[in-house]
Protein backbone atom coordinates (compact mmCIF):
# COMPACT_ATOMS: atom_id res chain seq x y z
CA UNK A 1 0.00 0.00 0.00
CA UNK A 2 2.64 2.59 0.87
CA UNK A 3 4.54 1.89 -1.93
CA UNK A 4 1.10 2.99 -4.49
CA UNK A 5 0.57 5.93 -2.29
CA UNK A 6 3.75 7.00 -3.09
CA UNK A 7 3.97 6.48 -6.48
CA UNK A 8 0.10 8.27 -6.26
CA UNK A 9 1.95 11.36 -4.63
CA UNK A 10 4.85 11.62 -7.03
CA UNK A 11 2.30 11.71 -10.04
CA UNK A 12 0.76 14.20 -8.79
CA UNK A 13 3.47 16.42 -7.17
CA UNK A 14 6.55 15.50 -9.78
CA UNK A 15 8.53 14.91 -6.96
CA UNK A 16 9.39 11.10 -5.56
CA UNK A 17 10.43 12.77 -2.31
CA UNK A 18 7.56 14.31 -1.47
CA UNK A 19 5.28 10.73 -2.72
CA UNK A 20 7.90 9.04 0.24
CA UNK A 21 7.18 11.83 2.77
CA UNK A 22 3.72 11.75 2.37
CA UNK A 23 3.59 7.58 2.33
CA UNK A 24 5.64 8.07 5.90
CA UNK A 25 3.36 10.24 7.30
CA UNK A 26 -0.14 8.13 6.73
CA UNK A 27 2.46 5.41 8.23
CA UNK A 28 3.00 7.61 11.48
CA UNK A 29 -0.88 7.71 11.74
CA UNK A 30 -1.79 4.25 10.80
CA UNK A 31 0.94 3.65 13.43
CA UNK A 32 -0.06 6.11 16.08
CA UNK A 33 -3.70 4.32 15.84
CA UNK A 34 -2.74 0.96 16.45
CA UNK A 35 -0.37 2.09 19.66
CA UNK A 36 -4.06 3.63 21.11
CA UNK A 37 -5.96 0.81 19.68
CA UNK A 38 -3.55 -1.65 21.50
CA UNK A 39 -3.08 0.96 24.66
CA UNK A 40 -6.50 1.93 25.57
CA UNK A 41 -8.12 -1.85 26.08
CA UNK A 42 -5.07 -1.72 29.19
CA UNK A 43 -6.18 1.29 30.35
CA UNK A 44 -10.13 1.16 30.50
CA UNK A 45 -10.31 -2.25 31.33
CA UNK A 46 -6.74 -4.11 32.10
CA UNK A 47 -7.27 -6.42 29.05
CA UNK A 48 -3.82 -7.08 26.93
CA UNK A 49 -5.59 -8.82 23.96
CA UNK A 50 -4.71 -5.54 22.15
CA UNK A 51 -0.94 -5.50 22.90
CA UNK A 52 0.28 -6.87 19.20
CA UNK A 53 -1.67 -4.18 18.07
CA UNK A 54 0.72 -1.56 19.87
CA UNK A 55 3.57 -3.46 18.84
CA UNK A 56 3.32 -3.31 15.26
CA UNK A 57 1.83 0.23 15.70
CA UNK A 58 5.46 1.50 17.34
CA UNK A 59 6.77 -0.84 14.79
CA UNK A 60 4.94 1.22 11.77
CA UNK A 61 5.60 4.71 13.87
CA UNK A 62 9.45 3.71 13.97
CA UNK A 63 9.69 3.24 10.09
CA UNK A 64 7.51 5.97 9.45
CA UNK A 65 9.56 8.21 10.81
CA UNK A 66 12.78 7.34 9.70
CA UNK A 67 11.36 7.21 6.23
CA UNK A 68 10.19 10.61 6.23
CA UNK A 69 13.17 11.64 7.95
CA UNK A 70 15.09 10.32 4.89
CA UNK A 71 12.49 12.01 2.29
CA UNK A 72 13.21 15.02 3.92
CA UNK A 73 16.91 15.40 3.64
CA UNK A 74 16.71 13.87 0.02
CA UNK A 75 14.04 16.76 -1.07
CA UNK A 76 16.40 19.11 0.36
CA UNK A 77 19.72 17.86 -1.24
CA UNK A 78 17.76 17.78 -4.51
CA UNK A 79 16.76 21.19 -4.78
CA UNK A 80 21.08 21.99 -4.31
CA UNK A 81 23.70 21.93 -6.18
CA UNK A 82 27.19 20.81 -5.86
CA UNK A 83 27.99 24.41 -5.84
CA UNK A 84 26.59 25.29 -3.09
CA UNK A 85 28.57 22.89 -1.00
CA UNK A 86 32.23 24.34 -2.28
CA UNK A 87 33.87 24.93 0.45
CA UNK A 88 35.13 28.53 0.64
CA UNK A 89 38.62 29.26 0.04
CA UNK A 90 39.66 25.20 -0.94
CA UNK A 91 42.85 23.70 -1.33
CA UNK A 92 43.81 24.92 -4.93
CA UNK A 93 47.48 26.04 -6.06
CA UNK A 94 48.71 27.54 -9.00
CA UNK A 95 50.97 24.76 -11.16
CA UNK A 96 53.70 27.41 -11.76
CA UNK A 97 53.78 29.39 -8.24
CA UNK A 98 57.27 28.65 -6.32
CA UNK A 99 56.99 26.07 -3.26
CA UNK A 100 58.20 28.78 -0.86
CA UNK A 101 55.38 30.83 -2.14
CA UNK A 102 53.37 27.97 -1.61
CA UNK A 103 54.90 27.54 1.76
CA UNK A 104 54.17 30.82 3.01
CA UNK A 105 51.16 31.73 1.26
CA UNK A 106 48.87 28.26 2.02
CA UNK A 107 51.43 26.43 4.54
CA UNK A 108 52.80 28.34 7.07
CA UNK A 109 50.52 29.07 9.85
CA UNK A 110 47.76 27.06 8.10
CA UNK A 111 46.74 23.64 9.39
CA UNK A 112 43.29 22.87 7.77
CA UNK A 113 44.98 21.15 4.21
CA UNK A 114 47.89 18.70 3.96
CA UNK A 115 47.07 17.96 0.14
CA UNK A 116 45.97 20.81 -2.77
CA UNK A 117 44.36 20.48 -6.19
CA UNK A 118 46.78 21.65 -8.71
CA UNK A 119 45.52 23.87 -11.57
CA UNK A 120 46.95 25.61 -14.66
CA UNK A 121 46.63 29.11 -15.93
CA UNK A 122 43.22 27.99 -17.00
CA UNK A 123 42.01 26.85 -13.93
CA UNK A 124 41.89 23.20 -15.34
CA UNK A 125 42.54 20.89 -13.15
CA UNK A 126 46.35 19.18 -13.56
CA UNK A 127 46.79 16.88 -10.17
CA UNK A 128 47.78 17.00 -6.27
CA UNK A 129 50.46 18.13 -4.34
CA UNK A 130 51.09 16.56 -0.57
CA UNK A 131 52.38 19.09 2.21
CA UNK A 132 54.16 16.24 2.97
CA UNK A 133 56.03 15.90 -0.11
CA UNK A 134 57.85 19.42 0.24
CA UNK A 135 60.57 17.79 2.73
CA UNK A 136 62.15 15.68 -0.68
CA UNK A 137 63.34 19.48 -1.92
CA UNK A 138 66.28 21.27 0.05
CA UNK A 139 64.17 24.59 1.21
CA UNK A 140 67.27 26.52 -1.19
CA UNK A 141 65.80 24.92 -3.52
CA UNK A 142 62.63 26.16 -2.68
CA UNK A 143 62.43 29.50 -4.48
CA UNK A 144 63.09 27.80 -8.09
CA UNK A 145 61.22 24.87 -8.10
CA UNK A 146 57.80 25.10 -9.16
CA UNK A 147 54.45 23.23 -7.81
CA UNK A 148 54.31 21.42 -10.19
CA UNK A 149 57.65 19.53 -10.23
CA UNK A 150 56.42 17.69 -6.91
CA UNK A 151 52.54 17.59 -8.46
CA UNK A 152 51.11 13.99 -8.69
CA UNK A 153 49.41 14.15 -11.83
CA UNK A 154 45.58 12.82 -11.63
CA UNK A 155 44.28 11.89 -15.32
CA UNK A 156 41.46 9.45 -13.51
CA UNK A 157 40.48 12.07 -10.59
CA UNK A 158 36.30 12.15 -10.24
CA UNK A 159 34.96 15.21 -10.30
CA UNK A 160 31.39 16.50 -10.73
CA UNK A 161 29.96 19.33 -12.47
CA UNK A 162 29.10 22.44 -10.53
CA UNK A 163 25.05 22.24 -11.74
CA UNK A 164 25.03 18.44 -10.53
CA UNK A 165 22.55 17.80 -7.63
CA UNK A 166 23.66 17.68 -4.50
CA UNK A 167 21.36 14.60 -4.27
CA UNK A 168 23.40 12.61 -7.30
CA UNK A 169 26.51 13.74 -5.50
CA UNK A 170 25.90 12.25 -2.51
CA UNK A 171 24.92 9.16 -3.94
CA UNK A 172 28.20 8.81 -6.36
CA UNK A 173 30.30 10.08 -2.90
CA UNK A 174 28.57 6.74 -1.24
CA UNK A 175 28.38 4.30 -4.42
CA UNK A 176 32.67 5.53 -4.57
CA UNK A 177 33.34 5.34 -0.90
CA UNK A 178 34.69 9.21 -1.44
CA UNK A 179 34.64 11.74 1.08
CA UNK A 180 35.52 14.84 -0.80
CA UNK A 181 35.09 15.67 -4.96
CA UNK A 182 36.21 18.21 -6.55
CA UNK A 183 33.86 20.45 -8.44
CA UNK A 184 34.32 21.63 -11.97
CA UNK A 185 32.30 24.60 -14.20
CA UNK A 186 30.58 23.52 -17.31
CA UNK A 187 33.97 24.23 -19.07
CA UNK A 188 36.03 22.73 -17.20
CA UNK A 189 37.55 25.14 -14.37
CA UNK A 190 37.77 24.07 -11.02
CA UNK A 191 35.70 25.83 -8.75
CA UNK A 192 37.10 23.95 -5.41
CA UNK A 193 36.15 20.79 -3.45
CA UNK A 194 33.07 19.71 -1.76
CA UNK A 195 33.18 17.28 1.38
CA UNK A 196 30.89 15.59 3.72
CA UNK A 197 30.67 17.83 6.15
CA UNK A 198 30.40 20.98 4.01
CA UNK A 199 27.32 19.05 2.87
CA UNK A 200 26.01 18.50 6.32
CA UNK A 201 26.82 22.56 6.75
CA UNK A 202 24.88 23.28 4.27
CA UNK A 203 22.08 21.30 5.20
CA UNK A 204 21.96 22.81 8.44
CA UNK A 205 21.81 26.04 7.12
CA UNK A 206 18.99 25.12 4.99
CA UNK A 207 17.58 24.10 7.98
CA UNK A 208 17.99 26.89 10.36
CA UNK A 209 16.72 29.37 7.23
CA UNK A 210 13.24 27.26 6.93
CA UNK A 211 12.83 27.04 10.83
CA UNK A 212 13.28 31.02 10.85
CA UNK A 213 10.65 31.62 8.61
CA UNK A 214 8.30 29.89 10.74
């Protein structure tokens, strides 16, 4: 039954969200009957013949509400994009720029990244370069060597396209067992890297704006 109410709901509405939602909540009050149905009999008259009935009414209420929990958060992801989860100010270095202007323009002082996207003048997208991976150059040798000499070059790297729904994302982040991508423009440039949490950020937000307009 839930299953054609849903599939009822997402004729009607265009959205297979809002058909699961809707499913889930007619599944909270199914369940929310049964729990009474099975609760009053104990109450009025002591009898527990009805007690199966409460079961599988908290059983139904459970489900319900984890379904349209789930609905929820998927209607929301679909109406974003993956650029609106860039994080501000990601991990991306010029190919050309000097490691000690690397050093003391992302390193130094900075904690949050131990690896950067490297791009070219473009903005395209070339490979990686590892903090790490600074310590194989003598720091003399720092001033002439360019990012790209310790760049790991990444010709298979996913990425996803800044229109993409957030809700596709997610899935190919789960489906890949990935817990960053980085995002590209329709031509190509990199706009900077989405993760899990900036997803969960922006989900929040999303959150906090609809509960202020209440």
């Amino acid at each position: 039954g839930g299953n054609i109410l849903k599939a009822l709901v997402w004729q009607v509405t265009d959205n297979p969200h809002k058909g699961v939602l809707f499913a889930s909540r007619v599944g909270q009050f199914f369940g929310w009957g049964g729990i009474i149905y099975g609760v009053l009999p104990i109450l009025l008259y002591g009898s527990f013949n009805g007690i199966w009935f409460a079961l599988i009414g908290l059983f139904l209420l459970q489900n319900a509400g984890m379904s349209a929990q789930s609905a929820m958060v998927q209607d929301q992801l679909d109406g974003l994009t993956a650029e609106d989860a860039v994080i501000p100010n990601s991990p991306i270095v010029f190919a050309d720029l000097s490691l000690r202007e690397f050093a003391n323009e992302y390193i130094i002082g900075k904690d949050q990244w131990r690896k950067f996207l490297v791009t070219d003048e473009a903005g395209q997208l070339l490979g990686v370069v590892i903090v790490e991976d600074l310590k194989t150059v003598p720091t003399s040798n720092w001033p002439v060597t360019p990012v790209r000499a310790l760049m790991k070059p990444v010709k298979t790297l996913k990425t996803v396209q800044s229109d993409h729904s957030l809700l596709e994302v997610v899935k190919i982040m789960e489906k890949e067992q990935l817990d960053q991508l980085p995002v590209v423009s329709d031509n190509g440039v990199l706009m900077g890297i989405l993760d899990t949490a900036s997803i969960r950020s922006i989900l929040e937000e999303r959150k906090k704006a609809i509960q202020g307009k209440r």
